[in-house]
N, C-alpha and C. Protein backbone atom coordinates (compact mmCIF):
# COMPACT_ATOMS: atom_id res chain seq x y z
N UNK A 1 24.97 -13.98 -10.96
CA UNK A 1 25.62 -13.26 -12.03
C UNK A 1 25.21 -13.89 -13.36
N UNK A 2 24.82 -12.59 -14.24
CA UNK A 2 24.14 -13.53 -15.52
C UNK A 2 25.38 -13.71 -16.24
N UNK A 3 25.36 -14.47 -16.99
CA UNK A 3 27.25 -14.99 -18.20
C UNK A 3 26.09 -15.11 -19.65
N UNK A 4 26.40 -14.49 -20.39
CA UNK A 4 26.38 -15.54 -21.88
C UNK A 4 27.35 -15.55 -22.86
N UNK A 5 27.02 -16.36 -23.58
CA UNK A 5 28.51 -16.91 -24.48
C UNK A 5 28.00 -16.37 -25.74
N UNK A 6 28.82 -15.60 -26.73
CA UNK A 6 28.33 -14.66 -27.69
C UNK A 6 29.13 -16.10 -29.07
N UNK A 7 27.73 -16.85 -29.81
CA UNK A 7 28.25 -17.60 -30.49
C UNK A 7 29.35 -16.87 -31.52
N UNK A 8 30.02 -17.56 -33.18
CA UNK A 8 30.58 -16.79 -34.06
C UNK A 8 29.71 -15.61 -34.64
N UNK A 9 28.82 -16.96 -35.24
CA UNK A 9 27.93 -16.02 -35.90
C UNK A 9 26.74 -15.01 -36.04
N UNK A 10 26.81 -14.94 -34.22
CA UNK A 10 25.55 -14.41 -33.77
C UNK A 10 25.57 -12.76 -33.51
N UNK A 11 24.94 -11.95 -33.30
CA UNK A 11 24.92 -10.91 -33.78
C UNK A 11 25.14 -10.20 -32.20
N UNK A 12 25.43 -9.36 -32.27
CA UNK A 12 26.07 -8.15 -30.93
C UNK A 12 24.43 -8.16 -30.61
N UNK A 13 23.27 -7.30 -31.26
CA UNK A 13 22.21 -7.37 -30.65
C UNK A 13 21.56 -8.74 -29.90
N UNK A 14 21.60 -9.68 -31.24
CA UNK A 14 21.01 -10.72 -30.47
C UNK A 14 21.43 -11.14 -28.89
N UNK A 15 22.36 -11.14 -29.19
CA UNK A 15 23.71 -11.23 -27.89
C UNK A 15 22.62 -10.47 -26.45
N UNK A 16 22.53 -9.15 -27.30
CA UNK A 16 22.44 -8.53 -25.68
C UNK A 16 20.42 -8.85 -25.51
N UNK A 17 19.99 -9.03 -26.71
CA UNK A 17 18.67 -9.53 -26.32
C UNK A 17 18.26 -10.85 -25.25
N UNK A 18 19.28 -11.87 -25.36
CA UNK A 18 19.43 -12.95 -24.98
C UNK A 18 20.01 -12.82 -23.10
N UNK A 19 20.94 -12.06 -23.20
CA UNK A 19 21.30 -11.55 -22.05
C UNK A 19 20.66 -10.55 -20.97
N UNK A 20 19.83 -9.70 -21.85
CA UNK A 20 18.31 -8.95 -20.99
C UNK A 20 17.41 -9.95 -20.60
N UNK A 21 16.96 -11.10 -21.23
CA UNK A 21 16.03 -12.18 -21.02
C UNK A 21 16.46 -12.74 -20.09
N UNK A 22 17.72 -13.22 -19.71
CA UNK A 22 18.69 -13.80 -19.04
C UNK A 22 18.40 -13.46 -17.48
N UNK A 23 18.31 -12.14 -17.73
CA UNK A 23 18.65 -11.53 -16.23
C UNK A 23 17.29 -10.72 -15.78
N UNK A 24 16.11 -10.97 -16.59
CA UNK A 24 14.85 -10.91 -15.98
C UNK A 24 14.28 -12.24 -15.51
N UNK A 25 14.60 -13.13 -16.10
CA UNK A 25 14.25 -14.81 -15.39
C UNK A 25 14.82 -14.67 -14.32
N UNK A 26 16.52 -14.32 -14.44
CA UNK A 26 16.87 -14.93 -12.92
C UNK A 26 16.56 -13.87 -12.12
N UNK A 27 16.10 -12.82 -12.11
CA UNK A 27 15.42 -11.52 -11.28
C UNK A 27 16.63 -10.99 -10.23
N UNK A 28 17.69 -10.62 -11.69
CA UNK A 28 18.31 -9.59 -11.30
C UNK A 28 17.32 -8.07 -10.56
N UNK A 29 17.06 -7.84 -11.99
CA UNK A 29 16.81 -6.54 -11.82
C UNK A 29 16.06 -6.03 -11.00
N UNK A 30 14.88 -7.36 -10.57
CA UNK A 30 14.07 -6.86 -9.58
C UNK A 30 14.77 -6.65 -8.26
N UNK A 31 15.56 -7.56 -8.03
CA UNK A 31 16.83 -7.03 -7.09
C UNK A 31 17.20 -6.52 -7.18
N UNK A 32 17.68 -5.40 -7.64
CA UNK A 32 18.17 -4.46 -7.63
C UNK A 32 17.58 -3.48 -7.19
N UNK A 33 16.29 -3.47 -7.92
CA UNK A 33 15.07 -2.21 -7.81
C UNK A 33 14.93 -2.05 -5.99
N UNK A 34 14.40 -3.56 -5.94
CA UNK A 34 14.43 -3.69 -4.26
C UNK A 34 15.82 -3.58 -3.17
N UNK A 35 16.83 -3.80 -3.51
CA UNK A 35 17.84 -3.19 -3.21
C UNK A 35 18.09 -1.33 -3.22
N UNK A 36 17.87 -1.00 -4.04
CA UNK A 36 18.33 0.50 -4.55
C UNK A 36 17.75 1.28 -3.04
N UNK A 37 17.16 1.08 -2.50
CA UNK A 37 16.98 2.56 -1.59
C UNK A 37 16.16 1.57 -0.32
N UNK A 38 16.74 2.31 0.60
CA UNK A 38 16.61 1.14 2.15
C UNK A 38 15.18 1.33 2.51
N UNK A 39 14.71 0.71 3.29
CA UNK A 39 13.25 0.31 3.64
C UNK A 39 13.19 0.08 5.23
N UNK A 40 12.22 0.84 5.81
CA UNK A 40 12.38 0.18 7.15
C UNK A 40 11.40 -1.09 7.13
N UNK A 41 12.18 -1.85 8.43
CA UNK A 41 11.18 -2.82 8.52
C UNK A 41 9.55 -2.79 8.73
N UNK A 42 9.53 -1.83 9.00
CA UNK A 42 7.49 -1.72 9.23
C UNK A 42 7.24 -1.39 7.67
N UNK A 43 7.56 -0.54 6.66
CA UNK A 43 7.52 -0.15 5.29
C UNK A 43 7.53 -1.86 4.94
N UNK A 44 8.80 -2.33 5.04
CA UNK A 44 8.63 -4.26 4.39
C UNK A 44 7.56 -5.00 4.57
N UNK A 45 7.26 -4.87 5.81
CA UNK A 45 5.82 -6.02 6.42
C UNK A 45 5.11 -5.18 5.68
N UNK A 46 4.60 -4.38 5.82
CA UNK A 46 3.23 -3.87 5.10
C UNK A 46 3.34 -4.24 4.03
N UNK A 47 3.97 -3.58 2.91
CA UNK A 47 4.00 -3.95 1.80
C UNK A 47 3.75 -5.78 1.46
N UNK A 48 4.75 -5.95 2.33
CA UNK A 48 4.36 -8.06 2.28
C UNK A 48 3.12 -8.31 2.35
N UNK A 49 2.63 -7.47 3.72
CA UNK A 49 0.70 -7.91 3.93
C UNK A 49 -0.22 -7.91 3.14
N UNK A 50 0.10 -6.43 2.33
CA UNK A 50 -0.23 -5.96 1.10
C UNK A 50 -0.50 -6.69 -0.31
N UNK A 51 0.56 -7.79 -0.49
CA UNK A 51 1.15 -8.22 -1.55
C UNK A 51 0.03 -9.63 -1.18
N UNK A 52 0.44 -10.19 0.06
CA UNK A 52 -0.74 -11.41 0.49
C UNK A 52 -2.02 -11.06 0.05
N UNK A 53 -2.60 -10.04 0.53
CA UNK A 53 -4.00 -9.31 0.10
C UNK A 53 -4.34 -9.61 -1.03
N UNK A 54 -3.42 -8.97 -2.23
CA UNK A 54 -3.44 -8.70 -3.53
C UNK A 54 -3.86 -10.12 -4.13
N UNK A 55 -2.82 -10.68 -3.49
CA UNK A 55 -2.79 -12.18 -4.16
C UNK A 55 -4.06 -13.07 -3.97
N UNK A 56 -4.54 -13.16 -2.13
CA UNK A 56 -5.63 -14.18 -1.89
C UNK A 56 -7.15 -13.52 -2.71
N UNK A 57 -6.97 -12.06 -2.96
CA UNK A 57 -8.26 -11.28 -3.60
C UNK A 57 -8.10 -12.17 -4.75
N UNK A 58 -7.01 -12.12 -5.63
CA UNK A 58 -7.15 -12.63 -7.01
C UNK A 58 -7.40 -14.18 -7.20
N UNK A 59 -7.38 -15.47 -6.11
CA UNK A 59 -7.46 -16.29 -6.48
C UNK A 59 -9.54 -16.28 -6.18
């Protein structure tokens, strides 16, 4: 759960800029995305195999 503390003098935007940053580091949202709609397990592995691929091509 992201928290931030909204100083006196700090501004409502800044606030929520700080708090979007917040919760893409700790990878909310990508959780979520990957949460939002179910997957079978053969759809998961692939995609994982996929993702290995991607990765050992690029080094």
């Amino acid at each position: 759960m992201s928290e931030i503390r909204v100083g006196e003098n700090e501004s409502l935007d800044n606030a929520i800029k700080r708090f979007k940053r917040q919760c893409a580091r700790s990878g909310v949202l990508s959780e979520y995305r990957k949460r939002e709609h179910y997957e079978k397990p053969s759809v998961k592995k692939k995609k994982k195999s996929e993702a290995a691929k991607r990765k050992k091509r690029n080094f």
